[in-house]
N, C-alpha and C. Protein backbone atom coordinates (compact mmCIF):
# COMPACT_ATOMS: atom_id res chain seq x y z
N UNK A 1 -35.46 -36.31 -13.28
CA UNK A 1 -34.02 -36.38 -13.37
C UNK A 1 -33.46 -35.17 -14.11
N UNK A 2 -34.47 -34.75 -14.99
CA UNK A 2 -33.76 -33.51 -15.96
C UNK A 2 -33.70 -32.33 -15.02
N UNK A 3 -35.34 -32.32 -14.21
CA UNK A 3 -34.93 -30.93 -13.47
C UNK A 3 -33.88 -30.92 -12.31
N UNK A 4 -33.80 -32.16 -11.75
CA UNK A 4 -32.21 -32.19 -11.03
C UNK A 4 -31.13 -31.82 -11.57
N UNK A 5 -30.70 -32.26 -12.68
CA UNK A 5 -29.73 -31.82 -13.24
C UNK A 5 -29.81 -30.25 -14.04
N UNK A 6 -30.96 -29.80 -14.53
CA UNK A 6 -31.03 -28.20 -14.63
C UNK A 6 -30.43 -27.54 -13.20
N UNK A 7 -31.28 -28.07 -12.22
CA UNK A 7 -30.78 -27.57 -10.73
C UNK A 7 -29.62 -27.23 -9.82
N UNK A 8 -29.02 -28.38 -10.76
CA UNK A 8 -27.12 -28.68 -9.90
C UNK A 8 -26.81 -27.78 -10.89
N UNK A 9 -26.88 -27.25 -12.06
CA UNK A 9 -26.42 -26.75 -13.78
C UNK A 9 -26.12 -25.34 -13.22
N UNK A 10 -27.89 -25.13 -12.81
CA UNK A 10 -27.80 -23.71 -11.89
C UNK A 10 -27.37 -23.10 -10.63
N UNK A 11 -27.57 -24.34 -9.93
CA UNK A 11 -26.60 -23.85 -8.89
C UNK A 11 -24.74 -23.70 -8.66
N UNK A 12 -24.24 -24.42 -9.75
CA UNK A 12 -22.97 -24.72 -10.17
C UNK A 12 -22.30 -22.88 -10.72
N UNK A 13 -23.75 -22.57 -11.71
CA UNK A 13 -23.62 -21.63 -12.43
C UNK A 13 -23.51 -20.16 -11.41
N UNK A 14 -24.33 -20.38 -10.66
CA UNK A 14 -24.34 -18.92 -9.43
C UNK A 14 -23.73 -19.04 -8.93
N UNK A 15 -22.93 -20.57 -8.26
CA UNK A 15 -21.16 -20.39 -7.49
C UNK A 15 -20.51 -19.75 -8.02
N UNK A 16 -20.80 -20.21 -9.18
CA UNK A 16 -18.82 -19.37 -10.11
C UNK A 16 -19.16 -17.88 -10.10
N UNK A 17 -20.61 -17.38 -10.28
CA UNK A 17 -20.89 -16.17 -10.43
C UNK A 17 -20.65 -15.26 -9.36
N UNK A 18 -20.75 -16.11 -8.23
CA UNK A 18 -20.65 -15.27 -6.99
C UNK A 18 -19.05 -15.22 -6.75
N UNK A 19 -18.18 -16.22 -7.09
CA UNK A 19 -16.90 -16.15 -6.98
C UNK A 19 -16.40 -15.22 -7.49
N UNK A 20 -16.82 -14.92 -9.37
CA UNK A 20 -16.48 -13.95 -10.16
C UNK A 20 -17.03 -12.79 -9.41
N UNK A 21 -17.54 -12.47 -8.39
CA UNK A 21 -18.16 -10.94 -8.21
C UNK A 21 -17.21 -11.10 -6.41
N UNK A 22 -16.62 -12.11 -6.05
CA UNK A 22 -16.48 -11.55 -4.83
C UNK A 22 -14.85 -11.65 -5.53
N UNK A 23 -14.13 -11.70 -6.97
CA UNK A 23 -12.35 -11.61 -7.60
C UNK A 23 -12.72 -10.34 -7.43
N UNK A 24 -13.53 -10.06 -8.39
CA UNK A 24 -13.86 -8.21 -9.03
C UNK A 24 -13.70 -7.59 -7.80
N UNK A 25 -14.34 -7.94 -6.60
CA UNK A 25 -14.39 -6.96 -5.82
C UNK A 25 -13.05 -6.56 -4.73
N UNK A 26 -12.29 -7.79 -4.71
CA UNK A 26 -11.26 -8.17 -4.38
C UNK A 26 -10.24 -7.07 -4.97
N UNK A 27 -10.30 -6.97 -6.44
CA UNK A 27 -9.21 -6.31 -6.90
C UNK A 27 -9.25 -4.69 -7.01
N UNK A 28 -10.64 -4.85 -7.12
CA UNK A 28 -10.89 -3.30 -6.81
C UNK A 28 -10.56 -2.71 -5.60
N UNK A 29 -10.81 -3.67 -4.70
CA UNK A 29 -10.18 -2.97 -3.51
C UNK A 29 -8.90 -2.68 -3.63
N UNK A 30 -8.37 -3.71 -3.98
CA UNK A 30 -6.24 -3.53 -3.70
C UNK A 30 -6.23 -2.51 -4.77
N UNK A 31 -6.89 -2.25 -5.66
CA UNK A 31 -6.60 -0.93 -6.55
C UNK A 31 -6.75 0.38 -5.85
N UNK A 32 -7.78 0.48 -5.03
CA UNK A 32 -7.82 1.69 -4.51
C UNK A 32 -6.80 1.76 -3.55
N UNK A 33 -6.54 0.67 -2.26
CA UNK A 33 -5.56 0.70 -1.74
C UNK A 33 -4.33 1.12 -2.16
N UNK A 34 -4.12 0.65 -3.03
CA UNK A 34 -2.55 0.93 -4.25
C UNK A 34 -2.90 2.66 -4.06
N UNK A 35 -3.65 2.91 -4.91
CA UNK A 35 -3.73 4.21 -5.01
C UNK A 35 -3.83 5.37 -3.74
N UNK A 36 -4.44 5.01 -2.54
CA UNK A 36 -3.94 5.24 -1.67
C UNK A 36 -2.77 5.66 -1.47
N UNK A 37 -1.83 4.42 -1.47
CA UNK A 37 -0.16 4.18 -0.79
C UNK A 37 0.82 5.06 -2.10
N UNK A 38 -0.13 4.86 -3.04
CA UNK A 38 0.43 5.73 -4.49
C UNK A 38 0.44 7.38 -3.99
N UNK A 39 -0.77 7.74 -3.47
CA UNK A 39 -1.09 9.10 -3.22
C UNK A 39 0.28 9.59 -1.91
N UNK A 40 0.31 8.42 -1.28
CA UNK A 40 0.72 8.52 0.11
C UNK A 40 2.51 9.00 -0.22
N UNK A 41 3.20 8.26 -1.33
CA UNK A 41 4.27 8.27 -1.07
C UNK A 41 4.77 9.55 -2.13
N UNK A 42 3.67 9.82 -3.19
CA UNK A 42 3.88 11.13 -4.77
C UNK A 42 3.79 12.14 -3.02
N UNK A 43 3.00 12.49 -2.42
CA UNK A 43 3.14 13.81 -1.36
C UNK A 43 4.26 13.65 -0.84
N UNK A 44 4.80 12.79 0.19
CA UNK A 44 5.72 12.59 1.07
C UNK A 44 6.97 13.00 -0.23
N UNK A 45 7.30 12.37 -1.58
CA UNK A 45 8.44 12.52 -1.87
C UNK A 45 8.50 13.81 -2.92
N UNK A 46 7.22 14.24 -2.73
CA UNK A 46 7.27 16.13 -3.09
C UNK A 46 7.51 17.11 -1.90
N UNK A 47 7.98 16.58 -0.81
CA UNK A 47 7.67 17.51 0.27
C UNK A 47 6.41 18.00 0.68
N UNK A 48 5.13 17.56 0.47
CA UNK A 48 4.05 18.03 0.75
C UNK A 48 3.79 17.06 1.96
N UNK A 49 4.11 17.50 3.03
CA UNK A 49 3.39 16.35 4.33
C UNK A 49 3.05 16.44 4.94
N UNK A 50 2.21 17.79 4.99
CA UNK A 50 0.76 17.73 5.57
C UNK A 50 -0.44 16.64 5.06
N UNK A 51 0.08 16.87 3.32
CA UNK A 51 -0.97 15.83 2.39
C UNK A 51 -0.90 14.49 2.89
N UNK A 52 0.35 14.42 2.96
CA UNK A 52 0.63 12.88 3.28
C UNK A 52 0.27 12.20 4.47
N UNK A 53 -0.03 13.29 5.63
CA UNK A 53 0.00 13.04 6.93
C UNK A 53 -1.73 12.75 6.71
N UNK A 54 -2.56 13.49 6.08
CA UNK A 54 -3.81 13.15 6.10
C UNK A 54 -4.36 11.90 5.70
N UNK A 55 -3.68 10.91 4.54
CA UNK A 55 -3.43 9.94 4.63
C UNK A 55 -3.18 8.87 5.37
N UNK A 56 -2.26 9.51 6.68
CA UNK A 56 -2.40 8.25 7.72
C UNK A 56 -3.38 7.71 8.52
N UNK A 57 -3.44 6.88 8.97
CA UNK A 57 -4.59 6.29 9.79
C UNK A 57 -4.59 7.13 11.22
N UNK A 58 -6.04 6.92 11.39
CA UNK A 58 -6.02 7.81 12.69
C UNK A 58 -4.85 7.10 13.94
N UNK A 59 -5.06 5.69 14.28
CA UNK A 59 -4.27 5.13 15.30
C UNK A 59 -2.43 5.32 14.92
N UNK A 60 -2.24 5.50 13.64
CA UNK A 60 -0.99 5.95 13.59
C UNK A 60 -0.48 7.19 13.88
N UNK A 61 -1.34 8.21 13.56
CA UNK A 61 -1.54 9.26 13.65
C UNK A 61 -1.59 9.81 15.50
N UNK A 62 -2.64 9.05 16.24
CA UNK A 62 -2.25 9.04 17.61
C UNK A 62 -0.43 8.34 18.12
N UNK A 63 -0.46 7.39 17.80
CA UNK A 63 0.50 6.85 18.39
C UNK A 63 2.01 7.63 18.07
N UNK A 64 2.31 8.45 16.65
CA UNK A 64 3.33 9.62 16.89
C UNK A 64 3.18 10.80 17.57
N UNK A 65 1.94 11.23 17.86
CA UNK A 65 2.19 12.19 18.53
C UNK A 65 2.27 12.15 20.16
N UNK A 66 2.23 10.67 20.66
CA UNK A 66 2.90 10.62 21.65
C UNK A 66 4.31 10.13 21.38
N UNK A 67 4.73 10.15 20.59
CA UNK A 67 6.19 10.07 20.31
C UNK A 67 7.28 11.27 20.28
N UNK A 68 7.91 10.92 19.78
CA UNK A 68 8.90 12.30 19.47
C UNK A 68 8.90 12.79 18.12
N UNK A 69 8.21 12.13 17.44
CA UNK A 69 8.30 12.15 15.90
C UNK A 69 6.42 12.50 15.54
N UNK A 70 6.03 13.62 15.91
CA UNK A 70 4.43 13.95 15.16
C UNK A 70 4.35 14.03 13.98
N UNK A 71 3.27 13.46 13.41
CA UNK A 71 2.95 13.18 11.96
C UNK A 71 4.02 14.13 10.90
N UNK A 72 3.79 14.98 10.56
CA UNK A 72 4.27 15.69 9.90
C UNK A 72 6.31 15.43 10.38
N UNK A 73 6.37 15.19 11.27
CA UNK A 73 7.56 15.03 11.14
C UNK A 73 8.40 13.87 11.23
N UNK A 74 7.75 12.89 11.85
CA UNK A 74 7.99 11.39 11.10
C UNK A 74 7.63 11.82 9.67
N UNK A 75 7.01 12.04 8.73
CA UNK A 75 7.25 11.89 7.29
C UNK A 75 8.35 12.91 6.99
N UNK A 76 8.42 13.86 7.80
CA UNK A 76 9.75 14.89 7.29
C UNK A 76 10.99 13.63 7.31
N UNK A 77 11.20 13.39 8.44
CA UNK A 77 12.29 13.09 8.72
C UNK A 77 12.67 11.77 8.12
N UNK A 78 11.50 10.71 7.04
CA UNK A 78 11.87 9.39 6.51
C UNK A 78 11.96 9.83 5.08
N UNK A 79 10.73 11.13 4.85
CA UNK A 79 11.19 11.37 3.12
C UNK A 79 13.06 12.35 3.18
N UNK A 80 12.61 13.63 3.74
CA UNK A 80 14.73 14.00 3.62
C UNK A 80 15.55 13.79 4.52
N UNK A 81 15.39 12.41 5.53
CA UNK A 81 16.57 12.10 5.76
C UNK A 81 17.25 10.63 4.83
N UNK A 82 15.97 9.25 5.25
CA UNK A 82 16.19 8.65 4.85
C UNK A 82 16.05 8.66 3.56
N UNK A 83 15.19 9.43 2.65
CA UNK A 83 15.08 9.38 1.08
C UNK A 83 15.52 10.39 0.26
N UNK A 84 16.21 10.85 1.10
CA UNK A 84 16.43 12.34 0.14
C UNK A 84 17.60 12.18 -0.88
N UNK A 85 18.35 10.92 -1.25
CA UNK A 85 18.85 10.47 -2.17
C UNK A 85 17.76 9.61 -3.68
N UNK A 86 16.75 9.56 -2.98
CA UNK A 86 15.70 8.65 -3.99
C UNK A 86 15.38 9.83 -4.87
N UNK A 87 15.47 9.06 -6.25
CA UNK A 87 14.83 9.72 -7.53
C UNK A 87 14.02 8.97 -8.09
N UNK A 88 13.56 7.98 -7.64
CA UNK A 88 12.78 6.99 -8.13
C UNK A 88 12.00 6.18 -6.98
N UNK A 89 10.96 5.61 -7.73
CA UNK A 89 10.19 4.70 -6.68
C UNK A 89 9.35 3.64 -7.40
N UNK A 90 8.91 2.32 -6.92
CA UNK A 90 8.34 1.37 -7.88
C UNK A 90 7.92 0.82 -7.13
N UNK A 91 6.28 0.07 -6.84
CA UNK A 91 5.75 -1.10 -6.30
C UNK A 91 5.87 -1.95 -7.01
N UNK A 92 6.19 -3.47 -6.55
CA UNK A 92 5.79 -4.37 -6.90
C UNK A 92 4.51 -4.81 -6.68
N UNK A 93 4.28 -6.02 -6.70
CA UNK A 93 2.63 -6.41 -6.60
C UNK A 93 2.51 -6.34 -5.36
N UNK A 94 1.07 -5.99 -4.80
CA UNK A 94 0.38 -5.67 -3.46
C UNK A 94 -0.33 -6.91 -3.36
N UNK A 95 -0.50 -6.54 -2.03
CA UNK A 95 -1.24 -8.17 -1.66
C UNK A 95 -2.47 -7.74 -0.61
N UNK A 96 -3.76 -8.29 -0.58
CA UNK A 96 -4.78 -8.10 0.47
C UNK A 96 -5.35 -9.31 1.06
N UNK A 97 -5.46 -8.75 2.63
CA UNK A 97 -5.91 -9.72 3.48
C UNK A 97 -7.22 -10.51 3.08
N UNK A 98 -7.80 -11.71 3.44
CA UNK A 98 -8.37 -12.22 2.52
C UNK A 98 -9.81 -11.56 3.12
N UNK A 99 -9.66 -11.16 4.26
CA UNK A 99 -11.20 -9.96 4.53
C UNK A 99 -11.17 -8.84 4.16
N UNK A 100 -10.31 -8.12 3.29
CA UNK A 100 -10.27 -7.23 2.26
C UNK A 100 -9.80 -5.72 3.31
N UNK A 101 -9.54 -5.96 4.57
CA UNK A 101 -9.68 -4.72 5.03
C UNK A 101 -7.91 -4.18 5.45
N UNK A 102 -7.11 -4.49 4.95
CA UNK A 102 -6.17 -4.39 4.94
C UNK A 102 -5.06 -4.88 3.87
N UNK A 103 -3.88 -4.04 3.24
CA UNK A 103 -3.13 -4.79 2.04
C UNK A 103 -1.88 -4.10 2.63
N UNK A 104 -1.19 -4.66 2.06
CA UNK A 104 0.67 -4.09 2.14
C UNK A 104 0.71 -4.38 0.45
N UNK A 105 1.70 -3.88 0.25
CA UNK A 105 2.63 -2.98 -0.80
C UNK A 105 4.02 -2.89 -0.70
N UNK A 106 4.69 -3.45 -0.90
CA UNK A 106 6.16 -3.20 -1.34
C UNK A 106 6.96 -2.54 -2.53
N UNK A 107 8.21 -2.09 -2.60
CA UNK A 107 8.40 -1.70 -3.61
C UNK A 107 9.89 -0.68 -2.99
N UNK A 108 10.74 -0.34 -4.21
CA UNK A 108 12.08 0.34 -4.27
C UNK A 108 12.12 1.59 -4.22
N UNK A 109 12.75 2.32 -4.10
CA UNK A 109 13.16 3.29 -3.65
C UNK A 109 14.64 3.44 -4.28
N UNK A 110 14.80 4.09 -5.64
CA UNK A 110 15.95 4.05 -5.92
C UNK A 110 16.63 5.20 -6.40
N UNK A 111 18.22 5.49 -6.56
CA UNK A 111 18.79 6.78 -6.44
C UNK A 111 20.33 6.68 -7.06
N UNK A 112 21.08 7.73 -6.36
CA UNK A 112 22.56 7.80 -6.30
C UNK A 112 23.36 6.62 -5.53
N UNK A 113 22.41 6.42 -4.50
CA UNK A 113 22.83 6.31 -3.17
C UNK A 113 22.33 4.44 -3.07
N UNK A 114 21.96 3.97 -4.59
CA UNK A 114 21.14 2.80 -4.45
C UNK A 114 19.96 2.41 -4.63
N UNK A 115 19.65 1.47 -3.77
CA UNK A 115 18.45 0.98 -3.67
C UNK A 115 18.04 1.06 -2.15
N UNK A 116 16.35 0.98 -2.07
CA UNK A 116 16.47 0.80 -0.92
C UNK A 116 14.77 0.27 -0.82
N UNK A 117 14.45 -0.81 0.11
CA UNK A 117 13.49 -1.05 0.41
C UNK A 117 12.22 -0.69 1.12
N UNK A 118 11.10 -0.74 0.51
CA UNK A 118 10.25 -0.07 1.55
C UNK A 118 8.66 -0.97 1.41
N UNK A 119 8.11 -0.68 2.67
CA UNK A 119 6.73 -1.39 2.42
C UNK A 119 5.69 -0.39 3.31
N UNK A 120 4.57 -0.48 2.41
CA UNK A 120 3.42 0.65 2.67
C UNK A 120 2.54 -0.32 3.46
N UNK A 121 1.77 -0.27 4.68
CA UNK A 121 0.46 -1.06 5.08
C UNK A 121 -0.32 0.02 4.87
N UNK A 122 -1.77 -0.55 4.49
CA UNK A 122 -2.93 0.70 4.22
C UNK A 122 -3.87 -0.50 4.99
N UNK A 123 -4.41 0.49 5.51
CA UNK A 123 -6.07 -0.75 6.34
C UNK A 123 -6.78 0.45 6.23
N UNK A 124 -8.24 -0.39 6.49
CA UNK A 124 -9.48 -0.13 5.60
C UNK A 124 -10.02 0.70 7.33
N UNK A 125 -10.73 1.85 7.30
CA UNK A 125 -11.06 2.43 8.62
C UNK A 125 -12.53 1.86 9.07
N UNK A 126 -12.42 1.40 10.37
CA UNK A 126 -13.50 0.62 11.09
C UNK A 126 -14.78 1.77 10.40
N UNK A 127 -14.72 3.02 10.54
CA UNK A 127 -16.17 4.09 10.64
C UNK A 127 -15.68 4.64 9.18
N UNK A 128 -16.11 4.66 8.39
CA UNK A 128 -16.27 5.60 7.50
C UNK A 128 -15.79 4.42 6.01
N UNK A 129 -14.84 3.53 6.63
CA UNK A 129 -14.62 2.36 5.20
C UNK A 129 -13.14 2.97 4.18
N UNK A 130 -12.99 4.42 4.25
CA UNK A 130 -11.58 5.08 3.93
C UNK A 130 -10.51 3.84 4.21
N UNK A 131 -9.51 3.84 2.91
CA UNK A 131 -8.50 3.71 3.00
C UNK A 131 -7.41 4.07 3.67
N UNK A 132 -6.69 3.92 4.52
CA UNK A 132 -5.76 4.90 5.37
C UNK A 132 -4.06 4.22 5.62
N UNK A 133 -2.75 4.43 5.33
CA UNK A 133 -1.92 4.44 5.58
C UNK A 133 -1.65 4.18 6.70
N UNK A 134 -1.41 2.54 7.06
CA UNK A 134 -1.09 2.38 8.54
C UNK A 134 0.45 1.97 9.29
N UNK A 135 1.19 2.16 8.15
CA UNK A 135 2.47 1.69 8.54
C UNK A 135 3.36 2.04 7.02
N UNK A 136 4.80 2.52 7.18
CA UNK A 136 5.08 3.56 6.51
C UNK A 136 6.93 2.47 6.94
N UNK A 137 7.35 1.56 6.35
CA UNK A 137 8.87 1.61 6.50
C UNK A 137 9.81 1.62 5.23
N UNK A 138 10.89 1.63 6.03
CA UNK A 138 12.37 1.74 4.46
C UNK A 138 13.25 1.20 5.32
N UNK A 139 13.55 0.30 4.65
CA UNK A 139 14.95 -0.50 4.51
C UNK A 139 16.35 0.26 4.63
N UNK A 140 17.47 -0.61 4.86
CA UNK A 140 18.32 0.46 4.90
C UNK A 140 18.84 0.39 3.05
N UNK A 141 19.62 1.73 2.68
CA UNK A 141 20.15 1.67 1.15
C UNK A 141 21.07 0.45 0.68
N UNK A 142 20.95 -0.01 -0.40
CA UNK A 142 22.33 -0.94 -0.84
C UNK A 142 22.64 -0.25 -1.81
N UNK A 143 23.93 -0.26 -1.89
CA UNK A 143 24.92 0.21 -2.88
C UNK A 143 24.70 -1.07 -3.92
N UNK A 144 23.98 -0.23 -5.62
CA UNK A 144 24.30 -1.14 -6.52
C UNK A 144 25.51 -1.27 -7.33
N UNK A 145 25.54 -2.96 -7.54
CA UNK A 145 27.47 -3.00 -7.99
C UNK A 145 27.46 -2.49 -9.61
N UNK A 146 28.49 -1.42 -10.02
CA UNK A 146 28.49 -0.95 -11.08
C UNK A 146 28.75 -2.24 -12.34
N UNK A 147 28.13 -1.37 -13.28
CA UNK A 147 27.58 -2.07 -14.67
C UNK A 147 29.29 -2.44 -15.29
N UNK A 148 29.10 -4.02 -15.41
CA UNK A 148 30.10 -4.69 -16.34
C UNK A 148 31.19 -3.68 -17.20
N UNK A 149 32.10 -3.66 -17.31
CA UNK A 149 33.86 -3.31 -17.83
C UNK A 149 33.74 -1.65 -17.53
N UNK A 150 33.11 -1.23 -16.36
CA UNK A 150 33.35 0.43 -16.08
C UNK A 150 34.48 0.40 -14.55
């Protein structure tokens, strides 16, 4: 009876252990991801977007350049048209799929001109395991209402 209960003790004990090693690994991922979408948006809102463009995922990366908008200029045209009032930027908390190979990211975009919404997708690349930028939007601006007795 004792070694049954050593048995369930230990096997109880390597669940939680394996749980604790598959959180850790969990968060490490959405950290790198973050950092990713972090890397993705410091280029785009320095004007560097070639950098930024290397960042995107390859299938995004195909699918503008049959567009009208090729990499480099879909990010031209969302960092100074749509952002070229932003002086600021902030994620809130990121979230990952529960098979780890994909997270979104939200977060502001803020300025003269407001606020404005935006959300980063990053997925994890089938060959190589890279992080990659797979979806890139912004909200339209809201005008924030000025601060009490001005």
């Amino acid at each position: 009876m004792v070694r049954f209960l050593a048995g369930l003790l230990l096997l109880g004990t390597g669940a939680v252990a394996a749980q604790d090693a598959a959180e850790v690994k969990k968060a490490a991922e959405l950290r790198w991801a973050m950092e990713v979408a972090r890397d993705f948006l410091t280029a785009g809102t320095r004007g560097e977007y070639d950098q930024a463009t290397v960042l995107l995922a390859a299938d995004l990366k195909q699918a503008l350049e049959k567009s009208s908008e090729p990499g480099p200029t879909f990010l031209n045209n969302r960092f100074t048209g749509h952002l070229r009032s932003a002086k600021t930027w902030s994620f809130g908390a990121g979230e990952i799929a529960p098979d780890m190979d994909e997270s979104v990211h939200r977060g502001k975009f803020s300025g003269e001109a407001g606020e404005a919404d935006f959300t980063v997708r990053v997925a994890k690349e089938k060959d190589g395991g890279k992080w990659r930028v797979n979806q890139f939007t912004v909200g339209e601006w809201k005008k924030q209402p000025a601060p009490p007795g001005k």
